[in-house]
Protein backbone atom coordinates (compact mmCIF):
# COMPACT_ATOMS: atom_id res chain seq x y z
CA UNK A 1 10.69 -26.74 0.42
CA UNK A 2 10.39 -29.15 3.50
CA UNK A 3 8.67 -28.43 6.15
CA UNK A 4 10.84 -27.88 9.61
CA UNK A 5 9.73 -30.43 12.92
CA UNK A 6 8.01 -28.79 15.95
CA UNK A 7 10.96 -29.04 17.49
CA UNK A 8 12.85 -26.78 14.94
CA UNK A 9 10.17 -24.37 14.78
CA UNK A 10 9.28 -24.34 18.67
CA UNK A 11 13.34 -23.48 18.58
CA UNK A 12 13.21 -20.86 16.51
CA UNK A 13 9.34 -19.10 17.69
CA UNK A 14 11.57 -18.04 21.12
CA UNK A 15 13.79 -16.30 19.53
CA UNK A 16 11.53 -13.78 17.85
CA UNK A 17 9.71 -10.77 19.60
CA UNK A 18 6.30 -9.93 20.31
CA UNK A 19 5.74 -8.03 17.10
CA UNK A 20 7.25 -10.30 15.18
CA UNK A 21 5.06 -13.58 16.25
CA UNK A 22 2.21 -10.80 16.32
CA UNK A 23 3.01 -10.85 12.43
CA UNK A 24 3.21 -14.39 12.30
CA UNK A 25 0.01 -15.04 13.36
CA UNK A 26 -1.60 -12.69 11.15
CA UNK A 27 0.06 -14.01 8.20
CA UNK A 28 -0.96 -17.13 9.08
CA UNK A 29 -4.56 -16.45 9.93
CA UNK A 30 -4.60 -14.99 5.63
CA UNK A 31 -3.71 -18.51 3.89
CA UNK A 32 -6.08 -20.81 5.29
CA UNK A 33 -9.35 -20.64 6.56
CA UNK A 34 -8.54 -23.57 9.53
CA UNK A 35 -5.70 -21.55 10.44
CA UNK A 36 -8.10 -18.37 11.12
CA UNK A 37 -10.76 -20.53 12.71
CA UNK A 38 -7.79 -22.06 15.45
CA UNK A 39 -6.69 -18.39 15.88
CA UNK A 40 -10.23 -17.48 16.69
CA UNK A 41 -10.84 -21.02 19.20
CA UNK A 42 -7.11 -19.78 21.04
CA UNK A 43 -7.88 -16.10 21.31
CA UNK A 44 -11.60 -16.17 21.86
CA UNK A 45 -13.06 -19.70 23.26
CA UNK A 46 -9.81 -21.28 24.71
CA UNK A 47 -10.92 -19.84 28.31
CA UNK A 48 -14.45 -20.81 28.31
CA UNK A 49 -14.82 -24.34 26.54
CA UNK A 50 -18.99 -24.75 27.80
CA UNK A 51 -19.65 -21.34 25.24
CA UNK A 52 -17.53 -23.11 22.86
CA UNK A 53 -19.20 -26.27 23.10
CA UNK A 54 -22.70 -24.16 22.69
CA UNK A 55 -21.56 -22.05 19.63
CA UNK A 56 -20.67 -25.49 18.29
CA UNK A 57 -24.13 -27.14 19.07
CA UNK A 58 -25.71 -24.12 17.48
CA UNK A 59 -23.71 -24.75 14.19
CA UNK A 60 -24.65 -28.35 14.29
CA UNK A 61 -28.38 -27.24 14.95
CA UNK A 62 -28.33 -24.92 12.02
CA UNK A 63 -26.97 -27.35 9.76
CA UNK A 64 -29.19 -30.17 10.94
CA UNK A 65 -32.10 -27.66 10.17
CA UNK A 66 -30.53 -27.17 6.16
CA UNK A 67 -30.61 -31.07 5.20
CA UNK A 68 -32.32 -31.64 2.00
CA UNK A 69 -34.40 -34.47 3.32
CA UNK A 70 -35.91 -35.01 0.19
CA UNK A 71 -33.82 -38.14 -0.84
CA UNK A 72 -31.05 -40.09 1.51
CA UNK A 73 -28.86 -39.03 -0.65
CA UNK A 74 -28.35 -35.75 0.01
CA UNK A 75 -28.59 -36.61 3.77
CA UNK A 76 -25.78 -38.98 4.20
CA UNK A 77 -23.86 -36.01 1.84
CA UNK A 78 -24.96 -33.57 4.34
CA UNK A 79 -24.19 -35.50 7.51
CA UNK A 80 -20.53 -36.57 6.01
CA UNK A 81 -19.79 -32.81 5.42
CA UNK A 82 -21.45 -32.11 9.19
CA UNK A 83 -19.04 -34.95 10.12
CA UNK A 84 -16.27 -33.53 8.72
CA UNK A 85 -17.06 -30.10 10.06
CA UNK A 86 -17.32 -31.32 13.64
CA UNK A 87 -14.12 -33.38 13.53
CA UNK A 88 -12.83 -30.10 12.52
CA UNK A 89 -14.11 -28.43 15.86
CA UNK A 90 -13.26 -30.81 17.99
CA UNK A 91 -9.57 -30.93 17.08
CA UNK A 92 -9.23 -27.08 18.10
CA UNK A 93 -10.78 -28.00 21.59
CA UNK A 94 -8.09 -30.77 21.79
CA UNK A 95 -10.21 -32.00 25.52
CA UNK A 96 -11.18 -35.53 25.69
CA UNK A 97 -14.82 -34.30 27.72
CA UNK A 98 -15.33 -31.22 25.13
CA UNK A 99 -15.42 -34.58 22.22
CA UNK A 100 -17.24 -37.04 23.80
CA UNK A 101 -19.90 -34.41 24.45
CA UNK A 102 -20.22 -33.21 20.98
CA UNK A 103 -19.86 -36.64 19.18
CA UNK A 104 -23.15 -37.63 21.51
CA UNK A 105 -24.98 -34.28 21.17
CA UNK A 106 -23.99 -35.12 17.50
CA UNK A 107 -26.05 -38.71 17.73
CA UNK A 108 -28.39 -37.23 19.28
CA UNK A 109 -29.39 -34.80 16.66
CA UNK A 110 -28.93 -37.23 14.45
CA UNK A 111 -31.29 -40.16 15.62
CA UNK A 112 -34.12 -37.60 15.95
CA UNK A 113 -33.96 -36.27 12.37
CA UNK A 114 -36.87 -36.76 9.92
CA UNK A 115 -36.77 -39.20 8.22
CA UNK A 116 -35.15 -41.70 10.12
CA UNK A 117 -31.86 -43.19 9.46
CA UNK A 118 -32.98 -46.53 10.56
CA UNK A 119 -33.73 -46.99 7.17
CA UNK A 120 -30.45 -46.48 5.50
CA UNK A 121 -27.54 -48.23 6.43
CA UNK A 122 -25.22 -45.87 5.66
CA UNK A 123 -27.05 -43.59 8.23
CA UNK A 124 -27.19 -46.03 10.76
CA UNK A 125 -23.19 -46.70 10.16
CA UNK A 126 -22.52 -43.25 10.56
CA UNK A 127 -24.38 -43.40 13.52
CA UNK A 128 -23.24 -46.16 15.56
CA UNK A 129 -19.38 -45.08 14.31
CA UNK A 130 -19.86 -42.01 16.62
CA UNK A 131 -22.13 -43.22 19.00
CA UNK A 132 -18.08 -46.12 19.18
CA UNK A 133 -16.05 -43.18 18.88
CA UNK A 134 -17.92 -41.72 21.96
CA UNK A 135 -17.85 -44.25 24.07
CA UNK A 136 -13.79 -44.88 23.59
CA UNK A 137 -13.72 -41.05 24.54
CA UNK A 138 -15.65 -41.41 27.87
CA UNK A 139 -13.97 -44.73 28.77
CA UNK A 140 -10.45 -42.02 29.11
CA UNK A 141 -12.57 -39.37 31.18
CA UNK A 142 -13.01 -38.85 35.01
CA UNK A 143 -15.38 -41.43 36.95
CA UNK A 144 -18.28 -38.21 37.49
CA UNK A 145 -17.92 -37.12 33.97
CA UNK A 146 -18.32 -40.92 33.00
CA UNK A 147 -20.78 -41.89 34.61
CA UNK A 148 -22.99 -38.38 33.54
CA UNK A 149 -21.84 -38.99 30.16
CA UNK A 150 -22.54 -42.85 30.19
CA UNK A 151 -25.89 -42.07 31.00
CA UNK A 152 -26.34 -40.26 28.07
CA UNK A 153 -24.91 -43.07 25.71
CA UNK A 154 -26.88 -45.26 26.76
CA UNK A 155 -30.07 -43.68 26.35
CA UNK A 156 -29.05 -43.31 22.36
CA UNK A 157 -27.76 -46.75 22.03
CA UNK A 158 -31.45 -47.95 22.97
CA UNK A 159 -32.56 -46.96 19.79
């Protein structure tokens, strides 16, 4: 079966009732676990993106605090899957500010984690690929939001 455009489906979502895009979403929110967590972002976070951004830096925290930091190879596998995880995040937000802020709270944690990733390049890749990403991100944003942001990037690319 081939999947229908946007277009198509956007088309055919108006012609259906509340109860039956009620259904819809619940059906959708039982195949994958994505789909569930974007149902949760629209219905519970969409309004207030600052508690999102916090529930998000809390998951980061917590999975900072789990590293095995007993060899760097289970930290650059643990930071790739926190990677992942926070690309993941970020694409329900869908805000330019909401990403930039997250990708450098993200560096951040990063550069302060025992034992540093100066010392592996892959680390150190990983690092300054965000630290990029972020800056692109900011460069998009409104001047105050810049130049509160900028601030920040700058203090983490002095490292």
């Amino acid at each position: 079966m081939k999947a229908a455009t946007l277009a198509q489906l956007k088309k055919e979502l108006q012609h259906l009732d509340r109860e039956e895009l009620l259904q819809f979403c619940l059906r959708l929110g039982r195949f994958k676990l994505e789909n569930k967590e974007l149902i949760t972002y629209l219905l519970f976070y969409a309004d207030d993106e600052d508690g999102y951004m916090e529930t998000v830096k809390q998951q980061l925290d917590n999975q900072f605090a789990e590293i095995n930091t007993t060899s760097y190879f289970y930290i650059k596998k643990s930071v790739r899957k926190i990677v992942k995880g926070l690309k993941k995040n970020i694409r329900y937000s869908g805000k330019k500010e909401t990403e930039a802020e997250l990708l450098l709270y993200f560096c951040k944690k990063l550069l302060t984690m025992k034992p540093s990733i100066k010392r592996n390049k892959v680390l150190t890749n990983t690092y300054e690929r965000q630290l990029a990403l972020a800056q692109k991100k900011i460069s998009g944003l409104h001047e105050d939001l810049q130049y509160d942001l900028n601030l920040l990037l700058e203090d983490l690319k002095s490292f």
